[in-house]
Protein backbone atom coordinates (compact mmCIF):
# COMPACT_ATOMS: atom_id res chain seq x y z
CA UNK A 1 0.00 0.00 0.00
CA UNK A 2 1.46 3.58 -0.74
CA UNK A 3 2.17 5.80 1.78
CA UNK A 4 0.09 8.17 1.06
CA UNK A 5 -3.05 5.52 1.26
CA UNK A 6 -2.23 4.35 4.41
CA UNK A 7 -1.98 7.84 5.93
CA UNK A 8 -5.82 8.50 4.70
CA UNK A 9 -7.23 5.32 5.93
CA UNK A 10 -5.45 5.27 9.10
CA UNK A 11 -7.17 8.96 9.25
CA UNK A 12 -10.33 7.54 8.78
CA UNK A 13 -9.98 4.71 11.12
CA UNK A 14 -10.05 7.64 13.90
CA UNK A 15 -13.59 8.19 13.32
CA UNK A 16 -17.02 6.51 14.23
CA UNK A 17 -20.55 7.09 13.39
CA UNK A 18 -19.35 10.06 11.21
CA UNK A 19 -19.66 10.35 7.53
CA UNK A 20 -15.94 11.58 7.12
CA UNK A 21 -13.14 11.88 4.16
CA UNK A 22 -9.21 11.93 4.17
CA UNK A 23 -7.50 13.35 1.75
CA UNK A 24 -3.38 13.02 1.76
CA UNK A 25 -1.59 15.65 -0.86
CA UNK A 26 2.28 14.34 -0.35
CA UNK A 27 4.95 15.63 -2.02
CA UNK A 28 8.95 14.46 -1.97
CA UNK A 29 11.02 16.98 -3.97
CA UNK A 30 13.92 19.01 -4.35
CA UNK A 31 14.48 22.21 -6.66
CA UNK A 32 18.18 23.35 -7.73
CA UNK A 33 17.76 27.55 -8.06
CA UNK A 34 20.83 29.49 -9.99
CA UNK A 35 21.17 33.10 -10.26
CA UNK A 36 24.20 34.31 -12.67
CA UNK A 37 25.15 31.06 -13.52
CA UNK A 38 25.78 29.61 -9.80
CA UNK A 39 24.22 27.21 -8.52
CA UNK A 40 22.61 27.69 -5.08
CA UNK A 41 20.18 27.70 -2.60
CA UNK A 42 19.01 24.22 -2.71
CA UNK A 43 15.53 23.29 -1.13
CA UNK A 44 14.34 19.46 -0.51
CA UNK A 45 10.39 18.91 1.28
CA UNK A 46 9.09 15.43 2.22
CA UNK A 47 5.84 16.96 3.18
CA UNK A 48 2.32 15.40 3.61
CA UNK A 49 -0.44 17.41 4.36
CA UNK A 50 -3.64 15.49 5.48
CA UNK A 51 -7.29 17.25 4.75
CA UNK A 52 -10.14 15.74 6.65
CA UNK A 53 -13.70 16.58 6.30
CA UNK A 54 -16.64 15.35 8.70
CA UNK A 55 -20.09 15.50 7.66
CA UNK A 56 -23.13 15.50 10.76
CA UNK A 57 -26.56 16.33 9.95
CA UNK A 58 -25.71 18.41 6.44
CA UNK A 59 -23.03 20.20 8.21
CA UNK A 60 -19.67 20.07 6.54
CA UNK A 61 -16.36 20.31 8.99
CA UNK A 62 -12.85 20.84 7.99
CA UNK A 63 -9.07 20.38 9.78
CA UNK A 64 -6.04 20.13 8.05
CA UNK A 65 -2.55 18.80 9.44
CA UNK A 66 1.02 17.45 8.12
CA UNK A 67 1.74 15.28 11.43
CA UNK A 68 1.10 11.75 10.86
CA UNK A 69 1.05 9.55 13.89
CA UNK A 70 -2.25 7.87 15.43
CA UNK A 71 -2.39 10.75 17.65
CA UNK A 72 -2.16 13.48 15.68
CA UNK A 73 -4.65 11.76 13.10
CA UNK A 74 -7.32 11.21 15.98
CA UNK A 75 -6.71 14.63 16.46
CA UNK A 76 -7.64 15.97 13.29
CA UNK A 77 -11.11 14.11 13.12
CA UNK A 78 -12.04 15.20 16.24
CA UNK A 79 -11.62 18.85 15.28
CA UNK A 80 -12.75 18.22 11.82
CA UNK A 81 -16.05 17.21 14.01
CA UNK A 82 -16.40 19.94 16.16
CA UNK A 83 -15.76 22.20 13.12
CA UNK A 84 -18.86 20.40 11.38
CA UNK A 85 -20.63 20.78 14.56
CA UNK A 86 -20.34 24.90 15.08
CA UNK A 87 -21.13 24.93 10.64
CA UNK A 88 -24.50 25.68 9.31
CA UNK A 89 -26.63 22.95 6.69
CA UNK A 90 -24.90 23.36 3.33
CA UNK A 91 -27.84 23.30 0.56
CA UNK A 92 -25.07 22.58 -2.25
CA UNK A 93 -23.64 19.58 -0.63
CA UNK A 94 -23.57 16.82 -2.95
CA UNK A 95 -22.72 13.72 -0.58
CA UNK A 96 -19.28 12.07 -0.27
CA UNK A 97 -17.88 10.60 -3.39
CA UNK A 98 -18.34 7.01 -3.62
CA UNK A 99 -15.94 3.87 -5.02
CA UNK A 100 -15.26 4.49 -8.48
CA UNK A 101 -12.72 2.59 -10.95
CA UNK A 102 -9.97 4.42 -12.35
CA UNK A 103 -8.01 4.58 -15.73
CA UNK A 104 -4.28 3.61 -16.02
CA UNK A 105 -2.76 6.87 -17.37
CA UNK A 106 0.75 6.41 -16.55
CA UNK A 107 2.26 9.77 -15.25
CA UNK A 108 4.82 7.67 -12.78
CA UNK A 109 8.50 7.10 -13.95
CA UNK A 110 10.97 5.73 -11.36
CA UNK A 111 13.83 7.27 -13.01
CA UNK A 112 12.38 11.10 -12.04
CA UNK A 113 11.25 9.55 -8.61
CA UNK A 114 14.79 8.86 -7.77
CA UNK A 115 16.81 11.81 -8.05
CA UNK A 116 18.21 13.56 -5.24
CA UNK A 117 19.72 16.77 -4.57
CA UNK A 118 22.81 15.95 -6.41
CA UNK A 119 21.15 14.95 -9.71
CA UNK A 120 19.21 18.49 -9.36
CA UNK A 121 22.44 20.06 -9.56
CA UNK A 122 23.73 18.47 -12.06
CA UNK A 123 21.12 18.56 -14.50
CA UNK A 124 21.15 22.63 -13.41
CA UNK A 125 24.82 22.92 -13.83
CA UNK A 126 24.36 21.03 -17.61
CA UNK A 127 21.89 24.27 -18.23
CA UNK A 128 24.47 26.86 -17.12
CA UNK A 129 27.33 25.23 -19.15
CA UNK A 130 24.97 25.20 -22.11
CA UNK A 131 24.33 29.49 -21.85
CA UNK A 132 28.13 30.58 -22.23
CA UNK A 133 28.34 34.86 -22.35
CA UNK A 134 24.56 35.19 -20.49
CA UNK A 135 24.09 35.16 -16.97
CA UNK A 136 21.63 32.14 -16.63
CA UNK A 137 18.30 32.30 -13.98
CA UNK A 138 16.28 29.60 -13.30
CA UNK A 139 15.64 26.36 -11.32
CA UNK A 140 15.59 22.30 -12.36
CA UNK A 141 13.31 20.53 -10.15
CA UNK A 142 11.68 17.40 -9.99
CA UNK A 143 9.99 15.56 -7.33
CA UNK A 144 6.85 12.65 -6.61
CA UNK A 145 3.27 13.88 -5.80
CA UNK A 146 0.78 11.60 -4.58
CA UNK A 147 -3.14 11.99 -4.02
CA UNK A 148 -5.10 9.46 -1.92
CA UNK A 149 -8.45 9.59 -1.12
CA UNK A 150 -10.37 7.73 1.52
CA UNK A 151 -14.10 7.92 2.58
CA UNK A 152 -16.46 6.31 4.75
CA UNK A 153 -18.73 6.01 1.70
CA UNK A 154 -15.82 3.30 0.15
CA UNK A 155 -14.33 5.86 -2.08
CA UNK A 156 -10.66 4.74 -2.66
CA UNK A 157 -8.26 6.44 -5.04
CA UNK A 158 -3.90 6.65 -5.32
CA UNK A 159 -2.31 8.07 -7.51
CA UNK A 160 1.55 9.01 -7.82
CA UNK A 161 3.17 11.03 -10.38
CA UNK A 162 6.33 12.57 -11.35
CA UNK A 163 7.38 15.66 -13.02
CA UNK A 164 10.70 18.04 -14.12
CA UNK A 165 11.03 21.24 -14.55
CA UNK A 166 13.67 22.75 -15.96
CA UNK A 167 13.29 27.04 -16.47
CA UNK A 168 16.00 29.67 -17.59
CA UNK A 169 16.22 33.39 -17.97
CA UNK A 170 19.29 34.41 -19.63
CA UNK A 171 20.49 37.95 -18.79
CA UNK A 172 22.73 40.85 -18.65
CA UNK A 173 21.93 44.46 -18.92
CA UNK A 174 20.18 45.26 -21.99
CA UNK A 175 19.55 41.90 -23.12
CA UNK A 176 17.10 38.73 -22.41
CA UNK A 177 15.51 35.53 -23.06
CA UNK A 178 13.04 33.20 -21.70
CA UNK A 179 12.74 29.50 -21.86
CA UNK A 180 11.78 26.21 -20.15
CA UNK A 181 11.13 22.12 -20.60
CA UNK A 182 8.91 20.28 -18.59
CA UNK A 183 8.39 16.33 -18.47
CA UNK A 184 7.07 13.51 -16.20
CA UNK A 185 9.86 11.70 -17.59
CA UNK A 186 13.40 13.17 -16.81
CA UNK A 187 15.11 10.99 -19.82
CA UNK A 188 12.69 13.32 -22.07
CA UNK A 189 13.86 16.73 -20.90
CA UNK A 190 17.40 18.21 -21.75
CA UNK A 191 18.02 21.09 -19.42
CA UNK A 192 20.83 22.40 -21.95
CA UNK A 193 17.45 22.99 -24.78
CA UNK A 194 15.87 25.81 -22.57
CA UNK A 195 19.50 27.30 -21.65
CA UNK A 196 20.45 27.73 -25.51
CA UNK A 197 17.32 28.71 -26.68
CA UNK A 198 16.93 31.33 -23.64
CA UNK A 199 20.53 32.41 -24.77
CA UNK A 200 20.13 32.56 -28.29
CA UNK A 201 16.92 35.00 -28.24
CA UNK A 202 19.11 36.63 -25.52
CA UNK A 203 21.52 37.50 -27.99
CA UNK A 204 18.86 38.86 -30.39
CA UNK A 205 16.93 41.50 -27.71
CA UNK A 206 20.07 44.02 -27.32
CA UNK A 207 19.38 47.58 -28.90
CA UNK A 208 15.55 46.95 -28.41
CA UNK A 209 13.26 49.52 -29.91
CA UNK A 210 10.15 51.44 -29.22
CA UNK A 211 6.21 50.62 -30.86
CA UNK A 212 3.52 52.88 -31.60
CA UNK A 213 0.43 51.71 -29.18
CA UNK A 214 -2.03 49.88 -31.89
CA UNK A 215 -3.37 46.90 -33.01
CA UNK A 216 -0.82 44.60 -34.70
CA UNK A 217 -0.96 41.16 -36.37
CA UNK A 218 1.14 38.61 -33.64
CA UNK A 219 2.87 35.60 -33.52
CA UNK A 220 2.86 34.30 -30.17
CA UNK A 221 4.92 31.18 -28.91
CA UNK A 222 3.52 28.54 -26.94
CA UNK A 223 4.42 30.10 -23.39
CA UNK A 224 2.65 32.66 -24.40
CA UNK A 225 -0.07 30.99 -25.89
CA UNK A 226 -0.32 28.92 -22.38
CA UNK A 227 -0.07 32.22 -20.14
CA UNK A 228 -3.07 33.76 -22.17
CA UNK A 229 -5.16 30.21 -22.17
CA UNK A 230 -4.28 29.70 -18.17
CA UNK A 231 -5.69 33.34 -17.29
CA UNK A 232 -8.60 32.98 -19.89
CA UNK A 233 -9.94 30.07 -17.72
CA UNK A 234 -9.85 31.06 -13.84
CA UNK A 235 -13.45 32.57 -15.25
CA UNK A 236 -14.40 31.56 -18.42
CA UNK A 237 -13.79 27.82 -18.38
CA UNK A 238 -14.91 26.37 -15.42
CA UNK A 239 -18.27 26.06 -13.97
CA UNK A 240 -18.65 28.10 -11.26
CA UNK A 241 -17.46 31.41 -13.21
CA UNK A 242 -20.43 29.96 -15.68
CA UNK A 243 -23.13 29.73 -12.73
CA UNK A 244 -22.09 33.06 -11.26
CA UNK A 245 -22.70 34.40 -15.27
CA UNK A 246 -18.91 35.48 -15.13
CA UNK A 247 -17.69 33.30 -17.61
CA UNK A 248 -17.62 34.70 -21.69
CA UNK A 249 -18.91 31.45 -22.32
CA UNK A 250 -22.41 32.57 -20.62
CA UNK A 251 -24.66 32.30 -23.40
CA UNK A 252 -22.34 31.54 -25.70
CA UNK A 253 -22.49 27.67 -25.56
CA UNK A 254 -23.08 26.40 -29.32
CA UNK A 255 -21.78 29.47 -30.53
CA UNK A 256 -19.07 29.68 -33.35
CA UNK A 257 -17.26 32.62 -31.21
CA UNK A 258 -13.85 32.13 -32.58
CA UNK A 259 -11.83 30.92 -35.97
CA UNK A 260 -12.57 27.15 -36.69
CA UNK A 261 -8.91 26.21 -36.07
CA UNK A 262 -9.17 26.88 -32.94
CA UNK A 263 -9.87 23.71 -30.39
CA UNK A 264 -9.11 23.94 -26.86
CA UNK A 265 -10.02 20.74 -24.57
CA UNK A 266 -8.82 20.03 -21.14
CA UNK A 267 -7.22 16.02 -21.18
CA UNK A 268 -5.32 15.01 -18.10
CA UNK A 269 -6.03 11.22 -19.50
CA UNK A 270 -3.40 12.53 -22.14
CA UNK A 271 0.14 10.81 -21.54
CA UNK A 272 1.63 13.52 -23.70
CA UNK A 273 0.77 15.95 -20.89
CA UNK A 274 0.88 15.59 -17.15
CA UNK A 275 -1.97 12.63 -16.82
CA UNK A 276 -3.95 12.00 -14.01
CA UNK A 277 -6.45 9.53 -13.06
CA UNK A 278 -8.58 11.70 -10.58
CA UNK A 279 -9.54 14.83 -9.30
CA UNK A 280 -9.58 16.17 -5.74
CA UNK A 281 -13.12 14.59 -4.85
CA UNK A 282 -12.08 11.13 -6.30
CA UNK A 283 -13.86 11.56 -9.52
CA UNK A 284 -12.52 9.97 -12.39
CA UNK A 285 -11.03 12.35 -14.95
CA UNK A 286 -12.70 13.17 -19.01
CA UNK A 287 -11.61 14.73 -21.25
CA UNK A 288 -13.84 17.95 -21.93
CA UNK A 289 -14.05 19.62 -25.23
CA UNK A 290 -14.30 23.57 -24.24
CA UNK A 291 -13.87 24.90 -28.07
CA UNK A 292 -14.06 22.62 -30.99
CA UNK A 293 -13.31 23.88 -34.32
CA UNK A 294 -14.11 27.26 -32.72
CA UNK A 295 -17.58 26.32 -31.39
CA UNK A 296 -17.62 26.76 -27.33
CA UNK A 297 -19.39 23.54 -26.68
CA UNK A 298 -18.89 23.48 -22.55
CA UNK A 299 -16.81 24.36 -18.90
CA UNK A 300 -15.32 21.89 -16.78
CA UNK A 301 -17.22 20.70 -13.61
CA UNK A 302 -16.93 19.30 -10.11
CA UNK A 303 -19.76 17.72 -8.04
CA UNK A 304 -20.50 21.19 -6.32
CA UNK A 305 -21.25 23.02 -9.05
CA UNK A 306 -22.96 20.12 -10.78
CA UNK A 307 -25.22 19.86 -8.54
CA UNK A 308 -26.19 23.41 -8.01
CA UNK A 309 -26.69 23.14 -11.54
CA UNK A 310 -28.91 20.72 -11.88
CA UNK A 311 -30.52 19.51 -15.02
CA UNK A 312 -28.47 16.53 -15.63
CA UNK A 313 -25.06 18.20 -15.26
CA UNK A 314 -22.13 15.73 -13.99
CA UNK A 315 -18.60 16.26 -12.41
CA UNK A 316 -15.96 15.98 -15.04
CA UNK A 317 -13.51 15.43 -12.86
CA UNK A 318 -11.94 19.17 -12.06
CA UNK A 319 -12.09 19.80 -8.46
CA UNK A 320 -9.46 21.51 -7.42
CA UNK A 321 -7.16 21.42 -5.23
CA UNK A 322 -7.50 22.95 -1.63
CA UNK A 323 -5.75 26.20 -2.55
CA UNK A 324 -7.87 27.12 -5.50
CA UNK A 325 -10.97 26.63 -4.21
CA UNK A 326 -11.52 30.10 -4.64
CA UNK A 327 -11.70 29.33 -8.36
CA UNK A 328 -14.12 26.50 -8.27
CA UNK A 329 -13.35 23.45 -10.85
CA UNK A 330 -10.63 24.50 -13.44
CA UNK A 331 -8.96 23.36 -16.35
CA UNK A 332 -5.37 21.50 -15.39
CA UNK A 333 -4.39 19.73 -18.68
CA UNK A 334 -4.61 22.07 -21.50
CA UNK A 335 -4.83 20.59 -25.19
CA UNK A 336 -4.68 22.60 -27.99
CA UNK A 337 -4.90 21.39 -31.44
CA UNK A 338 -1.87 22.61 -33.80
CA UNK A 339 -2.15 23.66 -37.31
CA UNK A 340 -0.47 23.01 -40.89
CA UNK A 341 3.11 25.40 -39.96
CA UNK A 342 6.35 23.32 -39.26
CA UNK A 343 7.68 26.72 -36.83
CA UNK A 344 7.54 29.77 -35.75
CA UNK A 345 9.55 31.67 -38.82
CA UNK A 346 6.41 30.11 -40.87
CA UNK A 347 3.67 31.71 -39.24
CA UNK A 348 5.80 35.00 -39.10
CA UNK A 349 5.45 34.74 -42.98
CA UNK A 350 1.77 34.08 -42.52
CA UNK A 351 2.20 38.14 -40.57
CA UNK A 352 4.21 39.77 -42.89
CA UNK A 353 4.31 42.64 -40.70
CA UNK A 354 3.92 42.90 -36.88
CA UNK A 355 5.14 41.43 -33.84
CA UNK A 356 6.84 38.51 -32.21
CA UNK A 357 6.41 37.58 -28.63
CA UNK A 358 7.83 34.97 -26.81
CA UNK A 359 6.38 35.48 -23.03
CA UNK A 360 4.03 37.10 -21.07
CA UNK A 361 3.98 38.40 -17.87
CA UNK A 362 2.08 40.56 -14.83
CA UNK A 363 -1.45 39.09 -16.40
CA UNK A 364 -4.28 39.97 -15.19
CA UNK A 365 -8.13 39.89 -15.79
CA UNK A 366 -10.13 42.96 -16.30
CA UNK A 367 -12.91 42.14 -17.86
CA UNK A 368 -14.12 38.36 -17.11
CA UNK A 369 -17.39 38.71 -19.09
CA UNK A 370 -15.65 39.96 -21.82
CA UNK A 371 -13.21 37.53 -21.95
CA UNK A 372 -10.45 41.07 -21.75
CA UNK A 373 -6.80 40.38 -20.20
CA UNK A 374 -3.88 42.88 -19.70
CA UNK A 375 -0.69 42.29 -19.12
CA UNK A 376 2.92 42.90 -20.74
CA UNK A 377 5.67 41.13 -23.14
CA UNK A 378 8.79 39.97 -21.59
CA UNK A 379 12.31 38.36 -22.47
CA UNK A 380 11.74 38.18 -26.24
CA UNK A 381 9.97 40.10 -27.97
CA UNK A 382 10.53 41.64 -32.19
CA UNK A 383 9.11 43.23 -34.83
CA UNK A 384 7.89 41.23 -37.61
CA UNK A 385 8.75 42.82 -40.84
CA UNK A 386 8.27 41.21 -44.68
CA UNK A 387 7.59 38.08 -43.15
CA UNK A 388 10.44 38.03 -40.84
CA UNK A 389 11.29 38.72 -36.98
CA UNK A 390 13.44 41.87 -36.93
CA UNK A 391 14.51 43.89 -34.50
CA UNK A 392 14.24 43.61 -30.78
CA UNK A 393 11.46 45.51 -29.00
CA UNK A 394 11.13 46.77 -25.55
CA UNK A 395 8.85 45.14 -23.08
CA UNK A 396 4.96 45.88 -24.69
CA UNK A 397 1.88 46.41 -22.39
CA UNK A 398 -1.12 45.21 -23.90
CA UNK A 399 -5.30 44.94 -23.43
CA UNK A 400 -6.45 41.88 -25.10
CA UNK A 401 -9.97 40.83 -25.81
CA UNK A 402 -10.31 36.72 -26.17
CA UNK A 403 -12.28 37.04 -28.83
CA UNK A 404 -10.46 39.05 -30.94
CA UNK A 405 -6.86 37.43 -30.37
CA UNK A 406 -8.77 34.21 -31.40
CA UNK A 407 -11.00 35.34 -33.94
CA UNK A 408 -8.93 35.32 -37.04
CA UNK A 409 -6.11 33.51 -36.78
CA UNK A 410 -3.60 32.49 -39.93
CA UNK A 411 -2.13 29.73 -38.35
CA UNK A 412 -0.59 27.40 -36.01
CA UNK A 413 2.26 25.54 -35.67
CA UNK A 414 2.31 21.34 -36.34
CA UNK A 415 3.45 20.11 -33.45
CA UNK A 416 2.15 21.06 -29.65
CA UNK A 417 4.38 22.36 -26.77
CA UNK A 418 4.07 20.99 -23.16
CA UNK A 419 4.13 23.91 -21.15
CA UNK A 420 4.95 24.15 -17.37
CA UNK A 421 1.99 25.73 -15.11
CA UNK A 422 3.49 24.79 -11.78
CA UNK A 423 4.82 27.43 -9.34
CA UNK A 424 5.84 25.70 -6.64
CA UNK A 425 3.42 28.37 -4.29
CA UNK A 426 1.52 25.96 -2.68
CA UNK A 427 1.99 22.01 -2.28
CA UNK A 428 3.01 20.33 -5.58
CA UNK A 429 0.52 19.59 -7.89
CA UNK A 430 2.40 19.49 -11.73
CA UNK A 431 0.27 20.34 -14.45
CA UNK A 432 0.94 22.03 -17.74
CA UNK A 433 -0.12 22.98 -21.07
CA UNK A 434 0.04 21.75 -24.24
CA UNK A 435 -0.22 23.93 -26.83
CA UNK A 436 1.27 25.37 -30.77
CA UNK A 437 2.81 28.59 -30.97
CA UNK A 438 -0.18 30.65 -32.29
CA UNK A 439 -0.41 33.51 -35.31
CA UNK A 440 -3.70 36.28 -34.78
CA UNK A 441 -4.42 39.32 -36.93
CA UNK A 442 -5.16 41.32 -33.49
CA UNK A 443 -3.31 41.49 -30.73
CA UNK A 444 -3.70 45.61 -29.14
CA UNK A 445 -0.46 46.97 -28.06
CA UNK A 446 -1.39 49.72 -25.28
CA UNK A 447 1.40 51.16 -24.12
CA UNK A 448 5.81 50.48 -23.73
CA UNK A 449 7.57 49.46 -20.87
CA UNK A 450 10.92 48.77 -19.40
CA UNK A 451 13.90 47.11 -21.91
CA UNK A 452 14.80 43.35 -21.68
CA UNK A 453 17.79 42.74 -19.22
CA UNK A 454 18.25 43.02 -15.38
């Protein structure tokens, strides 16, 4: 049995006469940070935080704790009780999860599992030697995350998985670039591919230029494609931005609202991605088709919101976990059908003239309804000029409406990019995107900011 298992039904051993439900989030991992090419700062956790929730009369109770003897265990029941004690009836309760069988989506490789502090290092140090001449930022980390569920109501559910990171941001004063590689199999991810290609549009972003605010044709690579996606969804493509009429998708659903190439879905069953069996309630994962051939055809969904919607509606599998509650059920596993262009230099012929932009950072929502994000370029980002990427730019600030970055859009490239989603705020959870750098006739350009470099 895993550890993680045996942690959550121990938990629920500690209870009687109570419905009641462990959850176990452990994580074993170890991140390698450098900062002008110099490795340091080394962090290692072998953390498991235990959830437990206690259910009397309609009343919902919740206590949280990473100490895992008997004690400490009988512990948190009893104040996950009291808590559902002092708690009023909650009308949207939809009753424990119950025993459900689960897909084999891989997600596990031993080889990631294994490596220590050491191995961090030296797959960090293989990035810096790669980025000669640049300063290189960044981190490699990998580590083990494991969800089990337990409930009184037989739900079971384990799952392990792996993941790498590797990111880089190479540097000096007037000059920057931005990449990164992630994997749930380390033998798939090179650390020294980020560093070069971080230090080769380095090399390219020195003497960067000024642009007239406007609207300009864009060709946008896949972490910006993912950064743009990501922020698109905390309200537009999950279900409880839908209910609370937040979401652009409100009245939308059926609607051809953007070019037919586009097709976003959300597949954690994908091994090409960062699969998982389950959610955070123990439901089994789908796939969910969000736009198809431009068409917004639904939102993702946990048993909450399902059943405050009523009318046949069903968990898909996207609760979240504990720390984005906030946000309801969300999108984890981004797919994102490519197109017919082999790279990047194609769809800037598609442009002709207008911009290139590698990153984008400082996003923010501010128009949820309207589907409107602002934010600004970073670490990479050119003129496009007769079908070319020119000269450098400085850092652009921008005000983007959804549906016009997505509403025309000339191409996309062949093959998909897994992108890494993961910060490392809260307890490890690895989940990415995996999506084609993108080409759209409208991307608005409000304003200039600082140059690329430290």
């Amino acid at each position: 049995m895993s550890r993680a298992l045996e942690i959550a039904e121990r938990a629920l051993g500690a209870v009687r006469g109570d419905e009641a439900e462990v959850l176990v989030h452990a994580e074993r991992s170890g991140v390698a940070r450098f900062a002008a090419s110099i490795v340091h700062q080394p962090t290692l956790i072998d953390n498991a935080v235990v959830r437990a929730r206690v259910v009397r009369d309609g009343k919902i109770g919740w206590a949280a704790t990473n100490r895992t003897d008997d004690q400490s265990l009988a512990a948190l029941m009893g104040r996950a009780g009291e808590a559902a004690d002092s708690a009023k009836p909650d009308p949207d309760f939809p009753g424990l999860g119950t025993r459900a069988t689960y897909p084999d989506v891989g997600g596990y490789d031993e080889e990631t599992a294994s490596l220590g502090a050491e191995d961090q290092a030296r797959l960090a140090t293989a990035a810096i030697e790669a980025a000669p001449g640049f300063g290189l930022y960044g981190y490699f980390t990998s580590g083990v995350t494991e969800i089990a569920l337990a409930s009184a109501s037989g739900l079971l559910a384990n799952q392990s998985m792996t993941d790498a990171v590797c990111i880089c941001l190479a540097a000096d004063d007037g000059a920057s670039g931005w990449s990164e590689r992630t994997s749930w199999r380390v033998g798939d991810l090179d650390p020294a591919e980020p560093a070069r290609e971080a230090a080769e549009t380095a090399g390219r972003t020195r003497g960067a230029g000024t642009l007239e605010p406007g609207t300009y044709a864009a060709v946008l690579a896949p972490f910006a494609v993912a950064e743009l996606v990501r922020w698109f969804s905390y309200d537009s493509m999950g279900a409880q931005g839908y209910l609370e009429e937040r979401s652009y998708f409100c009245g939308r659903i059926g609607e051809q609202a953007f070019d037919s190439k586009i097709s976003i879905a959300d597949d954690a069953l994908d091994s090409a991605n960062l699969p998982k069996a389950f959610d955070f309630e123990g439901t089994p994962k789908q796939r969910v088709d969000m736009i198809q051939d431009g068409v917004i055809r639904d939102v993702v969904w946990d048993r909450v919101t399902a059943a405050r919607a009523g009318d046949g509606h069903a968990s898909t599998g996207h609760a979240p976990p504990d720390a984005w509650r906030f946000y309801g059920p969300l999108p984890t596993a981004f797919s994102m059908a490519g197109g017919e262009a082999g790279s990047t230099e194609e769809l800037a012929e598609l442009v002709g003239d207008g911009i290139y932009v590698t990153r984008l950072h400082y996003l923010s929502v501010v128009d949820p309804r309207g589907g409107v994000l602002t934010g600004m370029t970073r670490d990479g980002t050119f003129r496009i000029r007769d079908g070319k990427v020119a000269e450098p730019l400085v850092n652009l600030r921008f005000t983007v409406a959804m549906a016009d970055v997505l509403a025309e859009v000339p191409g996309l490239t062949r093959e998909p990019m897994l992108v890494n989603l993961n910060e490392l705020y809260d307890e490890r959870f690895p989940h990415a995107a995996l999506v084609p750098a993108l080409a759209t006739k409208r991307f608005h350009i409000t304003g200039t900011g600082s140059g690329p470099g430290l």
